[in-house]
PDB file of N, CA and C in Angstrom:
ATOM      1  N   UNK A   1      -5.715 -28.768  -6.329  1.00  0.00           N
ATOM      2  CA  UNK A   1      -4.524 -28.006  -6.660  1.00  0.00           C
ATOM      3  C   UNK A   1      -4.144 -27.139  -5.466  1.00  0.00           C
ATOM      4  N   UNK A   2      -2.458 -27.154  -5.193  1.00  0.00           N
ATOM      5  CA  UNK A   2      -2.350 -26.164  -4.035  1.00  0.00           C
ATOM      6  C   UNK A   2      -2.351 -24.638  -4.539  1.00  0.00           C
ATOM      7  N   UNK A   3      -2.059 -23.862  -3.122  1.00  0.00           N
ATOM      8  CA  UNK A   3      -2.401 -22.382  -3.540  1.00  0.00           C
ATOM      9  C   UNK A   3      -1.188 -22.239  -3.578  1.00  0.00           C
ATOM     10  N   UNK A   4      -0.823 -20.685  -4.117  1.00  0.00           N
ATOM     11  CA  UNK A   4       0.548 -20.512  -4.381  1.00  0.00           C
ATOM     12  C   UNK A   4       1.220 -20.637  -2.770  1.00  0.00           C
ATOM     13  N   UNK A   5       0.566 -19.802  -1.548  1.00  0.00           N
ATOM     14  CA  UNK A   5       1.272 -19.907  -0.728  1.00  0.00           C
ATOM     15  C   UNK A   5       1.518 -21.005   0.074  1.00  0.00           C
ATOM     16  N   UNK A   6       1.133 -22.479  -0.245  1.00  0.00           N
ATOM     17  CA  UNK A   6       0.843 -23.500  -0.252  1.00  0.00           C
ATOM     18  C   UNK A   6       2.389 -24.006  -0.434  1.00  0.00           C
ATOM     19  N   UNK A   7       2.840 -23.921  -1.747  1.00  0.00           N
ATOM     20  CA  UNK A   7       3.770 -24.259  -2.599  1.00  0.00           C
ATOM     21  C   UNK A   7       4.946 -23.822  -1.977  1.00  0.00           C
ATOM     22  N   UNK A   8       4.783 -22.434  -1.676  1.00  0.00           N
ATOM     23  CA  UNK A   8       5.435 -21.710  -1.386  1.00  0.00           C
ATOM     24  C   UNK A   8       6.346 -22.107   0.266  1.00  0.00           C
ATOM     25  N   UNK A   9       5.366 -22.471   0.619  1.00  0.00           N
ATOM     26  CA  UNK A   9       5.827 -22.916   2.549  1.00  0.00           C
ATOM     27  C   UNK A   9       6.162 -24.651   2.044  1.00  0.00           C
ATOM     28  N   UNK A  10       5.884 -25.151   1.249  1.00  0.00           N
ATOM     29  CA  UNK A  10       6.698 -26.476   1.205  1.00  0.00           C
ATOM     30  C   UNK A  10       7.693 -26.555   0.626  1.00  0.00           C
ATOM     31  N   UNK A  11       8.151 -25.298  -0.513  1.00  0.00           N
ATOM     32  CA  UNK A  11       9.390 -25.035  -1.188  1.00  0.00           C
ATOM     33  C   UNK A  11      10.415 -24.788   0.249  1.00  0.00           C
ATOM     34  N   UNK A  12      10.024 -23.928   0.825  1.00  0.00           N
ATOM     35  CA  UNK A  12      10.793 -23.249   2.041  1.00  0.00           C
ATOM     36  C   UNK A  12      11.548 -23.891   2.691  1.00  0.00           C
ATOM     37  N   UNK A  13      10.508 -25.053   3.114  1.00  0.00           N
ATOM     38  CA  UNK A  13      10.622 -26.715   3.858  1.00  0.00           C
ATOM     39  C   UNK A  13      11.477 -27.823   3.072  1.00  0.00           C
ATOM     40  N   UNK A  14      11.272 -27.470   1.984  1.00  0.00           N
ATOM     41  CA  UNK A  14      12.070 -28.982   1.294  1.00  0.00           C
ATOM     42  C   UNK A  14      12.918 -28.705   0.549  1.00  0.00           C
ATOM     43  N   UNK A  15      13.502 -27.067   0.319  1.00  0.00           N
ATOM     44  CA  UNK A  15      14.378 -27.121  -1.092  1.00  0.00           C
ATOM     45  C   UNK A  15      15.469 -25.596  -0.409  1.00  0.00           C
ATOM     46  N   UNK A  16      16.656 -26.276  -0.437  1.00  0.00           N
ATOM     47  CA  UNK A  16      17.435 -25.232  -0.072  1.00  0.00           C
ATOM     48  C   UNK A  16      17.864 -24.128  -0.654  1.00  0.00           C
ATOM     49  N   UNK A  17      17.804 -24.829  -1.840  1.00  0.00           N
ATOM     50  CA  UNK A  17      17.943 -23.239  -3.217  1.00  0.00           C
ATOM     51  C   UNK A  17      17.095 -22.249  -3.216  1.00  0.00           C
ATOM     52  N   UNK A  18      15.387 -22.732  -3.147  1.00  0.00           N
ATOM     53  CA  UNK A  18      14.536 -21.974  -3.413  1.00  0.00           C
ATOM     54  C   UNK A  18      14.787 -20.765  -2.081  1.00  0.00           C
ATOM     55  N   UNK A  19      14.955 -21.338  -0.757  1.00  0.00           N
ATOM     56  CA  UNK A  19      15.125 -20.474   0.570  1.00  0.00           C
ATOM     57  C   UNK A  19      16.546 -19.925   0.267  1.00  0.00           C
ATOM     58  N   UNK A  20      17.616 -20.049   0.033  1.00  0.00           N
ATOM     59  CA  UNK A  20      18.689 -19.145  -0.835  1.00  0.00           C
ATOM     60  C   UNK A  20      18.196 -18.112  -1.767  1.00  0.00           C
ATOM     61  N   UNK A  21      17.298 -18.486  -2.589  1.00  0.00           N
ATOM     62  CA  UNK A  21      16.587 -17.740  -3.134  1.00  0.00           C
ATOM     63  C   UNK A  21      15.702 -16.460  -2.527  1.00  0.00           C
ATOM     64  N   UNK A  22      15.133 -16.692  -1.777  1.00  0.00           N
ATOM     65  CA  UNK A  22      14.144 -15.793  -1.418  1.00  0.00           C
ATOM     66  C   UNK A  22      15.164 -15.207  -0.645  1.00  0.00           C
ATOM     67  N   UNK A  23      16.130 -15.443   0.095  1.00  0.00           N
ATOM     68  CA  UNK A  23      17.306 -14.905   1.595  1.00  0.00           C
ATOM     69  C   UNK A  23      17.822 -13.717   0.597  1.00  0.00           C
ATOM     70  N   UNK A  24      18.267 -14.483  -0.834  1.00  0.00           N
ATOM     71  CA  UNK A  24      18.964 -13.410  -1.639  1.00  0.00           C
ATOM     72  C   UNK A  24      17.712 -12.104  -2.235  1.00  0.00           C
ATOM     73  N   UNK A  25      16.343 -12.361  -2.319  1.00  0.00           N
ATOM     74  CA  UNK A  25      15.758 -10.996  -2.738  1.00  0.00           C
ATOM     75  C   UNK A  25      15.431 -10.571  -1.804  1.00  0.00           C
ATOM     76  N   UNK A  26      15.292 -10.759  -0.255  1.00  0.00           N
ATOM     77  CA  UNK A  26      14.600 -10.042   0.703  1.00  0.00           C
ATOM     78  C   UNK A  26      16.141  -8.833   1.134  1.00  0.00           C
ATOM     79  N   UNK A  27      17.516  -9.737   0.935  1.00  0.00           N
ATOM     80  CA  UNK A  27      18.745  -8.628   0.794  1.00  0.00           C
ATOM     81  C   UNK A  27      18.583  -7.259  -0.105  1.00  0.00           C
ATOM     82  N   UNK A  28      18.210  -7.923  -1.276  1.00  0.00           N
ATOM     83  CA  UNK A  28      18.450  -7.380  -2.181  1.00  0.00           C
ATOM     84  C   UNK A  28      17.352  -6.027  -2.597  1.00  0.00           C
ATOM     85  N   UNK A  29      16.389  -6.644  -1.560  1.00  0.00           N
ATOM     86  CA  UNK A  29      14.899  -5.652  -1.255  1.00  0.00           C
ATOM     87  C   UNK A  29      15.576  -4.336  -0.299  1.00  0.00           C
ATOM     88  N   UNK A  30      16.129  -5.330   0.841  1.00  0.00           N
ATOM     89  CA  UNK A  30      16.859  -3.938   2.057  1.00  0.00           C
ATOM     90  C   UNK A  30      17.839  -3.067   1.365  1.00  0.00           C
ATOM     91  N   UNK A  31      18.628  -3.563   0.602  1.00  0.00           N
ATOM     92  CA  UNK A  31      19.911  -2.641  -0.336  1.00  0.00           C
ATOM     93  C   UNK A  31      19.316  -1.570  -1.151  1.00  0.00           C
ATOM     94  N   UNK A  32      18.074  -2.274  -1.988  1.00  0.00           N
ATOM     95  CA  UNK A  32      17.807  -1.013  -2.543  1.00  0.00           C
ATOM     96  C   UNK A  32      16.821  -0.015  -1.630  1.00  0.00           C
ATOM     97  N   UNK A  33      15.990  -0.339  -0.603  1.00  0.00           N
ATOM     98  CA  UNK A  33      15.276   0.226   0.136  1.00  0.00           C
ATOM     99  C   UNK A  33      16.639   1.537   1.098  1.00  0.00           C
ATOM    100  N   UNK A  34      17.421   0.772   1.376  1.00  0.00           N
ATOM    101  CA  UNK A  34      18.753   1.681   1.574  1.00  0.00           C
ATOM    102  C   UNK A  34      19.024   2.839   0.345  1.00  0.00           C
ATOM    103  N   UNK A  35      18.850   2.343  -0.344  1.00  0.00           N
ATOM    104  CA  UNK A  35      19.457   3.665  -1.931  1.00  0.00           C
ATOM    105  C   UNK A  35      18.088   4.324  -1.783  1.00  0.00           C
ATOM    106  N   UNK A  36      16.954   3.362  -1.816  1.00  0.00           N
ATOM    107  CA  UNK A  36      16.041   4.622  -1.920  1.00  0.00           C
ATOM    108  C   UNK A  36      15.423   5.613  -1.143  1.00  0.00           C
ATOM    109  N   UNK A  37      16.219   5.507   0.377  1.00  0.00           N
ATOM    110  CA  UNK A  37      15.788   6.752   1.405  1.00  0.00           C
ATOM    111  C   UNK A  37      16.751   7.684   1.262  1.00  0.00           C
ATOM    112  N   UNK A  38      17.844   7.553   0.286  1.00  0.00           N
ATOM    113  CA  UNK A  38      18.854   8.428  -0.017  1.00  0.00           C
ATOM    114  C   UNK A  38      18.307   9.675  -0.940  1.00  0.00           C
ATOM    115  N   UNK A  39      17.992  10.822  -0.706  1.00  0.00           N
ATOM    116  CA  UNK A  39      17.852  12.035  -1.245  1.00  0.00           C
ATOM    117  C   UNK A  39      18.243  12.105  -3.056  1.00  0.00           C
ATOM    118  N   UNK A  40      19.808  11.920  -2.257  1.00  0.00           N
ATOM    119  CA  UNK A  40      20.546  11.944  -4.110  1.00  0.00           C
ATOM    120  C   UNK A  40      21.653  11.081  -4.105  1.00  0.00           C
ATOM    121  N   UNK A  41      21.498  10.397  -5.134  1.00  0.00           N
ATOM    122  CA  UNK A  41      22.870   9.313  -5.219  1.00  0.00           C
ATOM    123  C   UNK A  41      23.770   9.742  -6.299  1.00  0.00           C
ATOM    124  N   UNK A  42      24.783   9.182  -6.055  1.00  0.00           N
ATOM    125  CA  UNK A  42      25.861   9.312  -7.398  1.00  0.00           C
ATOM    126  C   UNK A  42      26.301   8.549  -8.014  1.00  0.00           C
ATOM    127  N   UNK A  43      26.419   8.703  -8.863  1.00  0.00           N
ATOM    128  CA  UNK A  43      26.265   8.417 -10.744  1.00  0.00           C
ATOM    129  C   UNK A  43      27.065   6.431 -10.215  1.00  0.00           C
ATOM    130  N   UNK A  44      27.686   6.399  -9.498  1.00  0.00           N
ATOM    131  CA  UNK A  44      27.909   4.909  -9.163  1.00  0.00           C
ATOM    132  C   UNK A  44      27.083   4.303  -8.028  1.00  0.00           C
ATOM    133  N   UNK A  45      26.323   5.034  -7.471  1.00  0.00           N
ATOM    134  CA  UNK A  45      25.146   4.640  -6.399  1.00  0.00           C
ATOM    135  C   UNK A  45      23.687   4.399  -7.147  1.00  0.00           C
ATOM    136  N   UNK A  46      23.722   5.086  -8.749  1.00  0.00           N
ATOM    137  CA  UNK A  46      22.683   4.789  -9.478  1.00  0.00           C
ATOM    138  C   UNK A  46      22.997   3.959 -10.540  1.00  0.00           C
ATOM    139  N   UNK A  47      23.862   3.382 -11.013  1.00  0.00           N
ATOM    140  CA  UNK A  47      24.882   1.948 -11.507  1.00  0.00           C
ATOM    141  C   UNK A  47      24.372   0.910 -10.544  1.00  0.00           C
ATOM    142  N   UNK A  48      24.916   0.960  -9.201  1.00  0.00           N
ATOM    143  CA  UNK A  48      24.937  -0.183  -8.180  1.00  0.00           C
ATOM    144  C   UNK A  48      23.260  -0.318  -7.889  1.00  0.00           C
ATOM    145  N   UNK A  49      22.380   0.672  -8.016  1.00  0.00           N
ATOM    146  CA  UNK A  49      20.852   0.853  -8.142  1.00  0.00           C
ATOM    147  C   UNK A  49      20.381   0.203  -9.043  1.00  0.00           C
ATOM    148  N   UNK A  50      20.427   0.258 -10.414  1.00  0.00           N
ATOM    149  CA  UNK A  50      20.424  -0.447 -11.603  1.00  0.00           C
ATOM    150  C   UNK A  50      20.547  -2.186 -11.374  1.00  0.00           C
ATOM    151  N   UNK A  51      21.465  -2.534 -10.957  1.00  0.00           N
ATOM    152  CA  UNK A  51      22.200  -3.598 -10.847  1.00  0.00           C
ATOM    153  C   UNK A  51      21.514  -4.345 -10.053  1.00  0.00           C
ATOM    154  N   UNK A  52      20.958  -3.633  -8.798  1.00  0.00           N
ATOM    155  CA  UNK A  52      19.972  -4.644  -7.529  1.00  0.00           C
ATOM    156  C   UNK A  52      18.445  -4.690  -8.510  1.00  0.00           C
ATOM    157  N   UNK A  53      18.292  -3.412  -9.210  1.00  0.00           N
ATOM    158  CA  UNK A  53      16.786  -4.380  -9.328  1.00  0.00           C
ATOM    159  C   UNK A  53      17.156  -5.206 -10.251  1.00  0.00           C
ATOM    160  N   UNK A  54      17.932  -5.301 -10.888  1.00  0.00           N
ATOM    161  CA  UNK A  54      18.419  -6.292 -12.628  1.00  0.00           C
ATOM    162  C   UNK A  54      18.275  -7.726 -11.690  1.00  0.00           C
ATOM    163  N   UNK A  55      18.812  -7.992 -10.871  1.00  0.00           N
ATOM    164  CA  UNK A  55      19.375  -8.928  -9.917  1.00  0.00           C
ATOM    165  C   UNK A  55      18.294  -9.427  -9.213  1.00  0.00           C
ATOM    166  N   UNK A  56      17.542  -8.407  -8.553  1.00  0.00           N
ATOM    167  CA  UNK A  56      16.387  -8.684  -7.484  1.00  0.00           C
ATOM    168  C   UNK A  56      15.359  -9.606  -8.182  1.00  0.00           C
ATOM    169  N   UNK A  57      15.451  -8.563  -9.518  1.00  0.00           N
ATOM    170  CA  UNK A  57      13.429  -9.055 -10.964  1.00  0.00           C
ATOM    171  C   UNK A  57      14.247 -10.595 -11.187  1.00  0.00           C
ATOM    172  N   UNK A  58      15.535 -10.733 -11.562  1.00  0.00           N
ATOM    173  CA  UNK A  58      16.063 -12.161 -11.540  1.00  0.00           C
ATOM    174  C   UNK A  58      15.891 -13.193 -10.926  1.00  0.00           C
ATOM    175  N   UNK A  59      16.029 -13.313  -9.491  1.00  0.00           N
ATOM    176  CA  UNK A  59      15.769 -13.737  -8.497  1.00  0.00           C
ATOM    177  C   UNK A  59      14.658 -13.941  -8.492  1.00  0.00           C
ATOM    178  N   UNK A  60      13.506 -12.844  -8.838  1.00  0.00           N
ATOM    179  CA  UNK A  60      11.951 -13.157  -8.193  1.00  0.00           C
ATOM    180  C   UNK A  60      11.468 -13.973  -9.741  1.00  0.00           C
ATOM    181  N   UNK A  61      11.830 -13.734 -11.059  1.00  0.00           N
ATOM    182  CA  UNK A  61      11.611 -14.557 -11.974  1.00  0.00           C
ATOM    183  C   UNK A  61      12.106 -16.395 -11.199  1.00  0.00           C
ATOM    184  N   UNK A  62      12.944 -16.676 -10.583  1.00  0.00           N
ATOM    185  CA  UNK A  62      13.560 -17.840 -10.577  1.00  0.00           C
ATOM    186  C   UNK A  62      12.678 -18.535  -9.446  1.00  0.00           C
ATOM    187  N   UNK A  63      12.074 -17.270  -8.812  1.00  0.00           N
ATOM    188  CA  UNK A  63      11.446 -18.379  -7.391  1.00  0.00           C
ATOM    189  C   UNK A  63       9.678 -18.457  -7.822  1.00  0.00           C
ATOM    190  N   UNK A  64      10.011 -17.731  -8.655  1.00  0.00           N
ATOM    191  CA  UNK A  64       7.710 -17.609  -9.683  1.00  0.00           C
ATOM    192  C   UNK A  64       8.565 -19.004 -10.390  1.00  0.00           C
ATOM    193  N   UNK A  65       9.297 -19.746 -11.289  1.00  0.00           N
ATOM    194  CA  UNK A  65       9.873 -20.912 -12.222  1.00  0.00           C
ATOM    195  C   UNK A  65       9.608 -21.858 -10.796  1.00  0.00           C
ATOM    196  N   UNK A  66      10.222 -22.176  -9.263  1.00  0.00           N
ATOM    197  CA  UNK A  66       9.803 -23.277  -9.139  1.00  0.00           C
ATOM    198  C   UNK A  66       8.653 -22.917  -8.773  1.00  0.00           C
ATOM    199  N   UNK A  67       8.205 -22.143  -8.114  1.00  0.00           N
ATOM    200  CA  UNK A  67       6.338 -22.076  -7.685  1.00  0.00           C
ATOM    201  C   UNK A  67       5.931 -23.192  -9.193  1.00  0.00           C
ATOM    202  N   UNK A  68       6.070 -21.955  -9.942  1.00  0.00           N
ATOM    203  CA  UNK A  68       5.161 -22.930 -11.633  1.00  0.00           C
ATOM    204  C   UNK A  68       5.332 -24.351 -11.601  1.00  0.00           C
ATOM    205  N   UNK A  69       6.765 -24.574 -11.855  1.00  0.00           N
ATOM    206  CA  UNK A  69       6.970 -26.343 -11.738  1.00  0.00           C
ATOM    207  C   UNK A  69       6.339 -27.450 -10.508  1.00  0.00           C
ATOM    208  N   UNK A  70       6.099 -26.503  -9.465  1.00  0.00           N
ATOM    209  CA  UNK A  70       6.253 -27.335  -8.241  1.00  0.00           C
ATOM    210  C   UNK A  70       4.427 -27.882  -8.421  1.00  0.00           C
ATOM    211  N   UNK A  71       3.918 -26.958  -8.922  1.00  0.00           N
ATOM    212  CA  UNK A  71       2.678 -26.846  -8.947  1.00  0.00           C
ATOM    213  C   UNK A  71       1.383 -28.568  -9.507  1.00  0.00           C
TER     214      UNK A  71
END
C-alpha cells in the first residue's frame, strides 16, 4: 500500500484538478494568514474571514476524497 505522501506526489503528477486543488488552499492559507496578522478587522473583514476557512476546510475535505480513492 502507498503512503499518503506517495499518493499525494502522483496526484500532483497525473491529475490537474487535484493540483488546482491544492493551488486553491495554499491561496486560501496566504488570505487568511493576511487577516490574521491584522490586529482588528471589520465586521466585513470577519464575514470575508469566515468565508476563507468555510472554503479552505472545503477544499482540504476534497483533496483527503481523492488521497482516499486513489489509495
Amino acid at each position: 500500500m502507498q503512503t499518503e505522501t506517495a499518493i499525494t506526489e502522483r496526484l500532483r503528477r497525473s491529475n490537474t484538478e487535484f493540483r488546482a486543488l491544492e493551488e486553491s488552499h495554499h491561496r486560501l492559507d496566504a488570505e487568511l494568514a493576511d487577516l490574521q496578522r491584522r490586529h482588528v478587522l471589520t465586521p466585513a473583514e470577519e464575514v470575508l474571514k469566515k468565508q476563507l476557512q468555510k472554503e479552505k476546510l472545503a477544499t482540504k475535505d476534497k483533496i483527503a476524497e481523492f488521497i482516499r480513492t486513489s489509495r
